[in-house]
C-alpha atoms as a PDB file:
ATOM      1  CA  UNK A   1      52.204 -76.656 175.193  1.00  0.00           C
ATOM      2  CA  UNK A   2      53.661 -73.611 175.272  1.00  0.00           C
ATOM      3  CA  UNK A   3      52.837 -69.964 176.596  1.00  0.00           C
ATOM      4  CA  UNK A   4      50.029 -67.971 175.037  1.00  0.00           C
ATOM      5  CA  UNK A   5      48.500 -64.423 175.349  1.00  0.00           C
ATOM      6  CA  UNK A   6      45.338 -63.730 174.398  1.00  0.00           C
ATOM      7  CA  UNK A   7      44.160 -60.354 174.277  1.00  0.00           C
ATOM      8  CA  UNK A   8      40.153 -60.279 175.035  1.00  0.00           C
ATOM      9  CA  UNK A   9      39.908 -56.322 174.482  1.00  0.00           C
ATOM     10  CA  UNK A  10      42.025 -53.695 173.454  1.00  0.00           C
ATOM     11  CA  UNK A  11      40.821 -50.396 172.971  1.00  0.00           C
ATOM     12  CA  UNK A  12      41.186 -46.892 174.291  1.00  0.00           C
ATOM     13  CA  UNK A  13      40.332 -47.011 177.688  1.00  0.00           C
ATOM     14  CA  UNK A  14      41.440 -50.831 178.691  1.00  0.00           C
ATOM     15  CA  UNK A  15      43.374 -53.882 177.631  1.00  0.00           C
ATOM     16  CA  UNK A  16      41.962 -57.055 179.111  1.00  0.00           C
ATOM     17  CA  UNK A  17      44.262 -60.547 178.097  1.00  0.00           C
ATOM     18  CA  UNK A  18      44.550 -63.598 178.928  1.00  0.00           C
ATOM     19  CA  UNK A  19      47.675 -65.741 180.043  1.00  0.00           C
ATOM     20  CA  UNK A  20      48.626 -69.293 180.096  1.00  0.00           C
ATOM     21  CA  UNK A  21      52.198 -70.808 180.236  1.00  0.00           C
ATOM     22  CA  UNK A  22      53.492 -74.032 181.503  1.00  0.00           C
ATOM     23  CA  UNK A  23      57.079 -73.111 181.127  1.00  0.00           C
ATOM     24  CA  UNK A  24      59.178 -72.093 184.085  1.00  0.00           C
ATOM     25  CA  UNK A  25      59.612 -68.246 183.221  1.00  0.00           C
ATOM     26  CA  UNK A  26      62.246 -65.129 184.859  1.00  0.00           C
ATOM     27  CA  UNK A  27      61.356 -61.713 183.614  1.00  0.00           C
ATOM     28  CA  UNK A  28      59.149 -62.596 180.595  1.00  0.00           C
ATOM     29  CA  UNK A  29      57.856 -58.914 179.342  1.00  0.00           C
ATOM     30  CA  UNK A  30      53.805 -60.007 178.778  1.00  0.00           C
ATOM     31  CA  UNK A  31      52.750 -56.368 178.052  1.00  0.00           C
ATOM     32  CA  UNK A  32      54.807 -53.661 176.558  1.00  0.00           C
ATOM     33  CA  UNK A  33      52.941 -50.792 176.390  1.00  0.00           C
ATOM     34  CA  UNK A  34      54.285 -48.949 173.517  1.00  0.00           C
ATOM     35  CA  UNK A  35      52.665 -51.655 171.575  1.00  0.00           C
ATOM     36  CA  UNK A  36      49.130 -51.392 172.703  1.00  0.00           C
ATOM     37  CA  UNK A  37      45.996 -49.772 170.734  1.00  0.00           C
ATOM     38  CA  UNK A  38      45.676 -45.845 171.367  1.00  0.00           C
ATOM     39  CA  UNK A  39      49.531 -45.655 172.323  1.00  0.00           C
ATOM     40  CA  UNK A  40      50.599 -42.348 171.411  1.00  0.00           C
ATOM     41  CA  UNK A  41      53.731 -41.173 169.820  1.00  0.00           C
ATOM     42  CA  UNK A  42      55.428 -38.328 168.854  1.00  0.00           C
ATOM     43  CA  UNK A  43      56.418 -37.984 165.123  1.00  0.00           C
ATOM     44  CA  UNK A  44      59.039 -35.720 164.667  1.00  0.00           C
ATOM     45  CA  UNK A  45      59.009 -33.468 161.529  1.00  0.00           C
ATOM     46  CA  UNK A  46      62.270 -32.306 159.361  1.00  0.00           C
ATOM     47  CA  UNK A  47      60.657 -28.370 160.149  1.00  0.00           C
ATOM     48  CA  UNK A  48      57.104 -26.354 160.914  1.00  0.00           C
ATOM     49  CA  UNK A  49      54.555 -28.110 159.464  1.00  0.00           C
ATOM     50  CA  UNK A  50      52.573 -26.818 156.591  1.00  0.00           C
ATOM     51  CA  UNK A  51      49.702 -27.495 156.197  1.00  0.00           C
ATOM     52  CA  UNK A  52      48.084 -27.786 159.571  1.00  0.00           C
ATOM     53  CA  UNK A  53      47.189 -31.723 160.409  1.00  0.00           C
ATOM     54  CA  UNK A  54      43.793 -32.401 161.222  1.00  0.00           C
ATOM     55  CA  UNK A  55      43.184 -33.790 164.370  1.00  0.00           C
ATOM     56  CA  UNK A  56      41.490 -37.260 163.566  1.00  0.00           C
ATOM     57  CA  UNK A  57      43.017 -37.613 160.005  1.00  0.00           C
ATOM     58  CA  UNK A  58      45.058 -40.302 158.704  1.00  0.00           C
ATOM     59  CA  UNK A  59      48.277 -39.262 157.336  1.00  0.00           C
ATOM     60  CA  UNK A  60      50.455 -41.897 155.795  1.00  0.00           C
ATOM     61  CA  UNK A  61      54.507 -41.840 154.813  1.00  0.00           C
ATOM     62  CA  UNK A  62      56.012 -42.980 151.460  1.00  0.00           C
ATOM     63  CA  UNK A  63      56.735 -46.383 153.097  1.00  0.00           C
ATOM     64  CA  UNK A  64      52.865 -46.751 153.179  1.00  0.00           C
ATOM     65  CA  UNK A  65      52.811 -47.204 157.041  1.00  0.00           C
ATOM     66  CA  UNK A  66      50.155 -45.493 158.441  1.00  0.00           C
ATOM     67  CA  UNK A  67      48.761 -43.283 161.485  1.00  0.00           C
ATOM     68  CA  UNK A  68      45.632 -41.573 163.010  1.00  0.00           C
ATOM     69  CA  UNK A  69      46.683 -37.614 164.379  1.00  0.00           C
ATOM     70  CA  UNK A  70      45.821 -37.571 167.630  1.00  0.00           C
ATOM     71  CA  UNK A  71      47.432 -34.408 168.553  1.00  0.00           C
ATOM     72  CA  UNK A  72      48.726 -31.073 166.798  1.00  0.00           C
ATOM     73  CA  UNK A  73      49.442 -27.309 167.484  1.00  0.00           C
ATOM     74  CA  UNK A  74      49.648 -25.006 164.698  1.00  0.00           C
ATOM     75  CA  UNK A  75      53.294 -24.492 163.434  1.00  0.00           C
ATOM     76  CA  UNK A  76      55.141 -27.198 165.126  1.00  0.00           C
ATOM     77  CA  UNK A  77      57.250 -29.662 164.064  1.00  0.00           C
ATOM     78  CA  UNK A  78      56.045 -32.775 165.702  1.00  0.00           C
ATOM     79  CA  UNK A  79      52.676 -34.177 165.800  1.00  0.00           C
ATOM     80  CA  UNK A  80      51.046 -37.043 167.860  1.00  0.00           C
ATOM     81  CA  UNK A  81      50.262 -40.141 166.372  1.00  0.00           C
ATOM     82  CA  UNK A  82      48.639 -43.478 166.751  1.00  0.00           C
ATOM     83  CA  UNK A  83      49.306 -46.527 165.097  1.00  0.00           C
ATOM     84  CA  UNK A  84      46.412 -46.811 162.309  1.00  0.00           C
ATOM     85  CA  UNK A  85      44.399 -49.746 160.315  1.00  0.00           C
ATOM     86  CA  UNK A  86      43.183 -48.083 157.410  1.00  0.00           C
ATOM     87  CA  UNK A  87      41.369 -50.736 156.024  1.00  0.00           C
ATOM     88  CA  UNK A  88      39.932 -51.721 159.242  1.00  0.00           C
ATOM     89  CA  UNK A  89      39.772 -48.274 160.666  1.00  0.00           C
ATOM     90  CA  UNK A  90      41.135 -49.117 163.908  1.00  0.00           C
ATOM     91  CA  UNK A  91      43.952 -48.111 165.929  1.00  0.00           C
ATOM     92  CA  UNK A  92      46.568 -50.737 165.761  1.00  0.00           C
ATOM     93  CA  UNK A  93      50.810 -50.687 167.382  1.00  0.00           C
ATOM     94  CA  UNK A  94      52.831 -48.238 165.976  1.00  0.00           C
ATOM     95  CA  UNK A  95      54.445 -49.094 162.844  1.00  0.00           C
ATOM     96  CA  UNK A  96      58.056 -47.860 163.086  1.00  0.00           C
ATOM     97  CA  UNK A  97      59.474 -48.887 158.868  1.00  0.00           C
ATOM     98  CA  UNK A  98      59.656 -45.385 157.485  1.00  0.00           C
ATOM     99  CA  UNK A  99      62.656 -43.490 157.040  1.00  0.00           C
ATOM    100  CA  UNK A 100      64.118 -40.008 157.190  1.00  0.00           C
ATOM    101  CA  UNK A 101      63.210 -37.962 154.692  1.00  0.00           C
ATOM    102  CA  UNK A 102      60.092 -39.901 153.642  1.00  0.00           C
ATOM    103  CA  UNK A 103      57.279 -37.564 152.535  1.00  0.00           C
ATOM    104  CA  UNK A 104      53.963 -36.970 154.439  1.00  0.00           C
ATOM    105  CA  UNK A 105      50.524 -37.591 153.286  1.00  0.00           C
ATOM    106  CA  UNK A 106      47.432 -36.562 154.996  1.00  0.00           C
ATOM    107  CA  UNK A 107      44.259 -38.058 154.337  1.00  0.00           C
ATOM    108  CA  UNK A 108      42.521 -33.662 154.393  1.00  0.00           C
ATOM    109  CA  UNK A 109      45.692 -31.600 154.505  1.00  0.00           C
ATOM    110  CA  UNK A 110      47.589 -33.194 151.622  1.00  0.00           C
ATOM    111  CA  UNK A 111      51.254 -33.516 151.213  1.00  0.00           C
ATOM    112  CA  UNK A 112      52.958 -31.737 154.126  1.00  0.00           C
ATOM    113  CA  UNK A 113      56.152 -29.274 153.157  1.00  0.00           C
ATOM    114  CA  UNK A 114      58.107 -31.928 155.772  1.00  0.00           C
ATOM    115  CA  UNK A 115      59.200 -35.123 155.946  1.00  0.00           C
ATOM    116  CA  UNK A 116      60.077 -37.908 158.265  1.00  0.00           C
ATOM    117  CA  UNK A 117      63.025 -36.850 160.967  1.00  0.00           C
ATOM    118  CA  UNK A 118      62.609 -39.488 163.818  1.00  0.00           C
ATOM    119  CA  UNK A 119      62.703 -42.465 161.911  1.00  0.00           C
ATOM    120  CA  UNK A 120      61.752 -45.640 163.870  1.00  0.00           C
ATOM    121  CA  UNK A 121      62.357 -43.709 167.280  1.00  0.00           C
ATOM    122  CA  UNK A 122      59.168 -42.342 168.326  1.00  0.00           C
ATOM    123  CA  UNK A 123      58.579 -41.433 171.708  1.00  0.00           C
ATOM    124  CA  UNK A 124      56.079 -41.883 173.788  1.00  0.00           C
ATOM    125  CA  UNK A 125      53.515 -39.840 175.776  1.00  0.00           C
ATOM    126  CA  UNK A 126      54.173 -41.190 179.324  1.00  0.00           C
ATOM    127  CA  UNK A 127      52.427 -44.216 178.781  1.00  0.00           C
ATOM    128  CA  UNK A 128      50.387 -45.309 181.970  1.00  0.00           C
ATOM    129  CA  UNK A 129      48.012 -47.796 183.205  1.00  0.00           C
ATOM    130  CA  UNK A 130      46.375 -48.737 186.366  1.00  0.00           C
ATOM    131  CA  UNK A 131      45.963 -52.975 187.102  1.00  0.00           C
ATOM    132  CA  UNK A 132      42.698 -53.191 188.239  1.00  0.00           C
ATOM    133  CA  UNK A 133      41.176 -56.738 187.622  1.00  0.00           C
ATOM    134  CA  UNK A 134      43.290 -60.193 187.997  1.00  0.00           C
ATOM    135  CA  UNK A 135      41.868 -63.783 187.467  1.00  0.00           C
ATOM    136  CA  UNK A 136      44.233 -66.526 188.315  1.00  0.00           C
ATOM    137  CA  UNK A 137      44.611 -70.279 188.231  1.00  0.00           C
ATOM    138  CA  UNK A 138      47.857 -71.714 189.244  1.00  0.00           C
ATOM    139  CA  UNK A 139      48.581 -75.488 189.458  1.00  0.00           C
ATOM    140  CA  UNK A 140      51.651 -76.434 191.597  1.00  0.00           C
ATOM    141  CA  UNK A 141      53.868 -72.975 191.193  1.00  0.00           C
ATOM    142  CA  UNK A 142      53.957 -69.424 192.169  1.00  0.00           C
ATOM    143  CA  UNK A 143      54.044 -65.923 189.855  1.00  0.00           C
ATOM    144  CA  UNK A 144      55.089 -63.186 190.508  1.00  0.00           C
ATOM    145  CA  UNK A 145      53.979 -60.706 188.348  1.00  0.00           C
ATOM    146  CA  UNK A 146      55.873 -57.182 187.899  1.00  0.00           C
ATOM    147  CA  UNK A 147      55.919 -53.565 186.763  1.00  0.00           C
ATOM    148  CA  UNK A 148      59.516 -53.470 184.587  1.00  0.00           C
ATOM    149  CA  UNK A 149      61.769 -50.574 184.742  1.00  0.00           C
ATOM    150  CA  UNK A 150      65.405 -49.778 184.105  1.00  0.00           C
ATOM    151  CA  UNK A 151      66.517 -48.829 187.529  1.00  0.00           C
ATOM    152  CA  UNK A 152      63.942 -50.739 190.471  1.00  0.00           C
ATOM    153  CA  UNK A 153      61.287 -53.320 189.050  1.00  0.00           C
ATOM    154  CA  UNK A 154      58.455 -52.991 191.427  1.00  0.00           C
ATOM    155  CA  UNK A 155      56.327 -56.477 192.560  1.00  0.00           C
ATOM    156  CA  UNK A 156      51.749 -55.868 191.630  1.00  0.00           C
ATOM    157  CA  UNK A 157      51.053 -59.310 193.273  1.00  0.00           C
ATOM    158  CA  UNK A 158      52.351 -63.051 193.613  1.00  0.00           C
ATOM    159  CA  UNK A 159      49.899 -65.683 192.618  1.00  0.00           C
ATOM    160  CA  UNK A 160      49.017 -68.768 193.753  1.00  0.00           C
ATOM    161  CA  UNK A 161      46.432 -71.563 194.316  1.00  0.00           C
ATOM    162  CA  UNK A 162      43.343 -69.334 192.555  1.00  0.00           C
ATOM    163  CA  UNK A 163      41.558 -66.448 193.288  1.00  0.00           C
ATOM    164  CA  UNK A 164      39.733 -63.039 191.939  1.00  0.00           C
ATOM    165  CA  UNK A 165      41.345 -59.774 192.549  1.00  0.00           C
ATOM    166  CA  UNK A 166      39.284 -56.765 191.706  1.00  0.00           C
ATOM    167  CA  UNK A 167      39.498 -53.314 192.692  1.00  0.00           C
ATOM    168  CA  UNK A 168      36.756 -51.795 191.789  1.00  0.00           C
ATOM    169  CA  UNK A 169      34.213 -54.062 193.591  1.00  0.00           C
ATOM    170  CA  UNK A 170      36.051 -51.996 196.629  1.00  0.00           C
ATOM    171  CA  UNK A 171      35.980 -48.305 194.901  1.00  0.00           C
ATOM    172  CA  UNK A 172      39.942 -48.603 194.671  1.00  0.00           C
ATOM    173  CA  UNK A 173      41.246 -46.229 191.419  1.00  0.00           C
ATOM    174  CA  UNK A 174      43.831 -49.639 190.853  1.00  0.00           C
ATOM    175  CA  UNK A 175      47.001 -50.088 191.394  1.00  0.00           C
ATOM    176  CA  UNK A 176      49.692 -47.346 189.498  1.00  0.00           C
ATOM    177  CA  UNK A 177      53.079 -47.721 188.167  1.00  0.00           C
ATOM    178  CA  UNK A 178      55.641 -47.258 190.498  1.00  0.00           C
ATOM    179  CA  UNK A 179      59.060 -49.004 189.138  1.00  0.00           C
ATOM    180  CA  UNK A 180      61.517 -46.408 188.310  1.00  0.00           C
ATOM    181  CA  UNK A 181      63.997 -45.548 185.355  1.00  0.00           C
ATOM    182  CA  UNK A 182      63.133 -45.798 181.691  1.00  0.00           C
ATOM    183  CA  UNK A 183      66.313 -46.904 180.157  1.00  0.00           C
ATOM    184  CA  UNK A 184      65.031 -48.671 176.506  1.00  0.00           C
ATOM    185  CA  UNK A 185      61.485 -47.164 177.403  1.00  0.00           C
ATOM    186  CA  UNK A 186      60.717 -50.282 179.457  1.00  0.00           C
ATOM    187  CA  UNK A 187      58.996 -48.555 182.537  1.00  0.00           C
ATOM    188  CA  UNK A 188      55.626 -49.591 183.417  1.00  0.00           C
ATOM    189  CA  UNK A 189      55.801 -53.112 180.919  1.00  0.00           C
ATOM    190  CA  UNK A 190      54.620 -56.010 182.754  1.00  0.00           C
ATOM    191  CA  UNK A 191      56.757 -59.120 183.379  1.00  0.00           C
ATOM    192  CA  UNK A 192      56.053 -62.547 185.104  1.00  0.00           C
ATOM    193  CA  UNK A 193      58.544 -64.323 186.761  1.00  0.00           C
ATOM    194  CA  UNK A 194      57.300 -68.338 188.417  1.00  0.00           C
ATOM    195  CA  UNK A 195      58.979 -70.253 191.101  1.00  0.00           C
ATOM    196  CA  UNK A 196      58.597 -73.877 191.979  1.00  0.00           C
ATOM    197  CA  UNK A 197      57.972 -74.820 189.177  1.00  0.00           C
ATOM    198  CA  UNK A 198      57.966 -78.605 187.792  1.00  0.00           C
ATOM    199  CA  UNK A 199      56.803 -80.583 185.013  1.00  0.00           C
ATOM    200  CA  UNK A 200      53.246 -80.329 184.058  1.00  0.00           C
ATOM    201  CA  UNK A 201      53.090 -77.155 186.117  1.00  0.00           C
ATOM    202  CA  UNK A 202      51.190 -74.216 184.752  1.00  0.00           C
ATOM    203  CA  UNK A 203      49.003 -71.131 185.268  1.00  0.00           C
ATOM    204  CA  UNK A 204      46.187 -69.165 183.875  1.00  0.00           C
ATOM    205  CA  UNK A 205      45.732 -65.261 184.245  1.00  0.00           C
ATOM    206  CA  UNK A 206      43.106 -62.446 183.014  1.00  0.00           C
ATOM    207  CA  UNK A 207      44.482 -59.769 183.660  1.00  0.00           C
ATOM    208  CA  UNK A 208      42.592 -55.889 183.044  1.00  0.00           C
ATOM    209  CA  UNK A 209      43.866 -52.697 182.713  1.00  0.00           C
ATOM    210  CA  UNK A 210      42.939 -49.616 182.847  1.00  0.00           C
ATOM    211  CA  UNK A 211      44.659 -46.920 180.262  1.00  0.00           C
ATOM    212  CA  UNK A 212      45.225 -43.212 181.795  1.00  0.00           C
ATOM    213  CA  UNK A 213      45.494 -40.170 179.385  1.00  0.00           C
ATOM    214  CA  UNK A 214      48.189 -38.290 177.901  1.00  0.00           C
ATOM    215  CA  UNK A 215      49.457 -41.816 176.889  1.00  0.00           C
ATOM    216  CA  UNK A 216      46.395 -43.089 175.524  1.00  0.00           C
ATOM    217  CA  UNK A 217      43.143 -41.652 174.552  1.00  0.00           C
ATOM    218  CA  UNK A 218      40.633 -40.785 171.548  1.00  0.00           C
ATOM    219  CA  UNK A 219      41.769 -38.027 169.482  1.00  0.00           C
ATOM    220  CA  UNK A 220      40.758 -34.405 170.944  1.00  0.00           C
ATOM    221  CA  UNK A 221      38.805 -33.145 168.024  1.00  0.00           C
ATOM    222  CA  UNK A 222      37.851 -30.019 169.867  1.00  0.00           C
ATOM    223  CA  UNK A 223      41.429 -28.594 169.392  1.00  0.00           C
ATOM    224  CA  UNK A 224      40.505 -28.702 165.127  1.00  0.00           C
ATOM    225  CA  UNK A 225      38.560 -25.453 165.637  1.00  0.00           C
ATOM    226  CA  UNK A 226      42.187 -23.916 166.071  1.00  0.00           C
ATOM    227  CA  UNK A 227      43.621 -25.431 163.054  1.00  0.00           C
ATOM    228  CA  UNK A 228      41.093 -24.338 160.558  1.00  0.00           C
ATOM    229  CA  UNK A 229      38.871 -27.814 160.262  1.00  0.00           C
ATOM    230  CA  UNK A 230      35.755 -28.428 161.638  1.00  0.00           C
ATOM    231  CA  UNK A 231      35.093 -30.298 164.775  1.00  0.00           C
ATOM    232  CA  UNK A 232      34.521 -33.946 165.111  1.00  0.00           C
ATOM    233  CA  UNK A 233      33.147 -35.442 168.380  1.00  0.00           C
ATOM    234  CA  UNK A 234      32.179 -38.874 167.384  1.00  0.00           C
ATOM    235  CA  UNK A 235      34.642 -41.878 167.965  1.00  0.00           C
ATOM    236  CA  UNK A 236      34.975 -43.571 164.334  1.00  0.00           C
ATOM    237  CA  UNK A 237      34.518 -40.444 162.031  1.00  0.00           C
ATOM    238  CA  UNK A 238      38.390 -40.616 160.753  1.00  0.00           C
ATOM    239  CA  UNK A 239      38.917 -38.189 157.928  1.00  0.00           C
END
């Protein structure tokens, strides 16, 4: 076969997926988490924006990619973003195809008096996730599975034979991020590694996690009060 991910949930408070491989793997990146639902990003602006963004609307560049507002303070020139499914009206990965100088459409403040200035190099909003649930099967081989980061990769457990791990049947928070050095934005991505392994080898993993605010999060639609648009406290009612 070959290995597969399947993600089970995805949302803005956890990312649950499901792993199978029967390949001998080293470093294999199975999560990056710039790419997960409710990542958020900061879109850099050519000046001050004018109009204010609405926190909660859906602004979209001339390349037609577009993104939810998740974050915005009067006058600045950035704003916090989400990757965005219009049609489906879900939060989706960031889509990174605009360019410079693109114009700015939102969905209630209209065409912005800026453009695009940090095209296809968002960054992010200290992504973070706790590991809190694992599910393994492993037939003849080992795996080692990883936080990834630039300077010190940092070990979250080494499987074998088959087992549940969960930490909140002990009233454990989970288990944090604690690789160092972001070089490439790679800190806190997951990676599996497997030893001994042979032909017809293979495992099978759930894993869940748990996302952590700033870097992921519903919208805070109490902050529109300060930019001149009502408030908007139900999840879903994107404007």
């Amino acid at each position: 076969m070959a290995a597969e991910t399947q993600v089970l949930r995805n949302d803005e408070k956890k990312y649950i997926a499901k792993f199978f491989s029967d390949a001998s793997e080293t470093d294999v990146k199975k999560i990056d988490l710039s790419t997960l639902t409710w990542a958020k990003h900061t879109m850099t602006l050519s000046g001050a924006a004018s109009p204010n963004f609405k926190i909660g609307e859906v602004i979209t560049t001339a390349g037609a990619e577009t993104f939810l507002v998740t974050g915005f303070t009067a006058g600045a020139s950035t704003v916090e973003v989400v990757g965005w499914d219009n049609s489906n009206k879900k939060a989706t990965a960031i889509d990174t195809g605009m360019s410079n100088g693109d114009a700015i459409v939102g969905s209630v403040s209209g065409t912005n008096t800026r453009t695009v200035a940090n095209s296809g190099n968002f960054t992010g909003l200290e992504w973070n996730v706790l590991v809190t649930k694992i599910m393994w099967i492993t037939n003849g081989l080992q795996v080692k599975i990883e936080w990834d980061g630039s300077t010190a990769e940092k070990v979250i457990a080494e499987l074998s034979g088959n087992g549940t791990w969960s930490m909140s049947a002990y009233e454990f928070p989970g288990i944090p991020i604690n690789a160092t050095g972001d070089g490439s934005e790679v800190l806190g991505d997951i990676q599996f590694s497997t030893t001994g392994h042979a032909s017809n080898d293979s495992y099978t993993i759930i894993m869940e996690l748990k996302k952590q605010a700033p870097g992921f999060d519903i919208p805070a639609y109490e902050e529109n009060a300060s930019l001149g648009y009502r408030v908007d406290y139900a999840l879903g009612n994107f404007t």
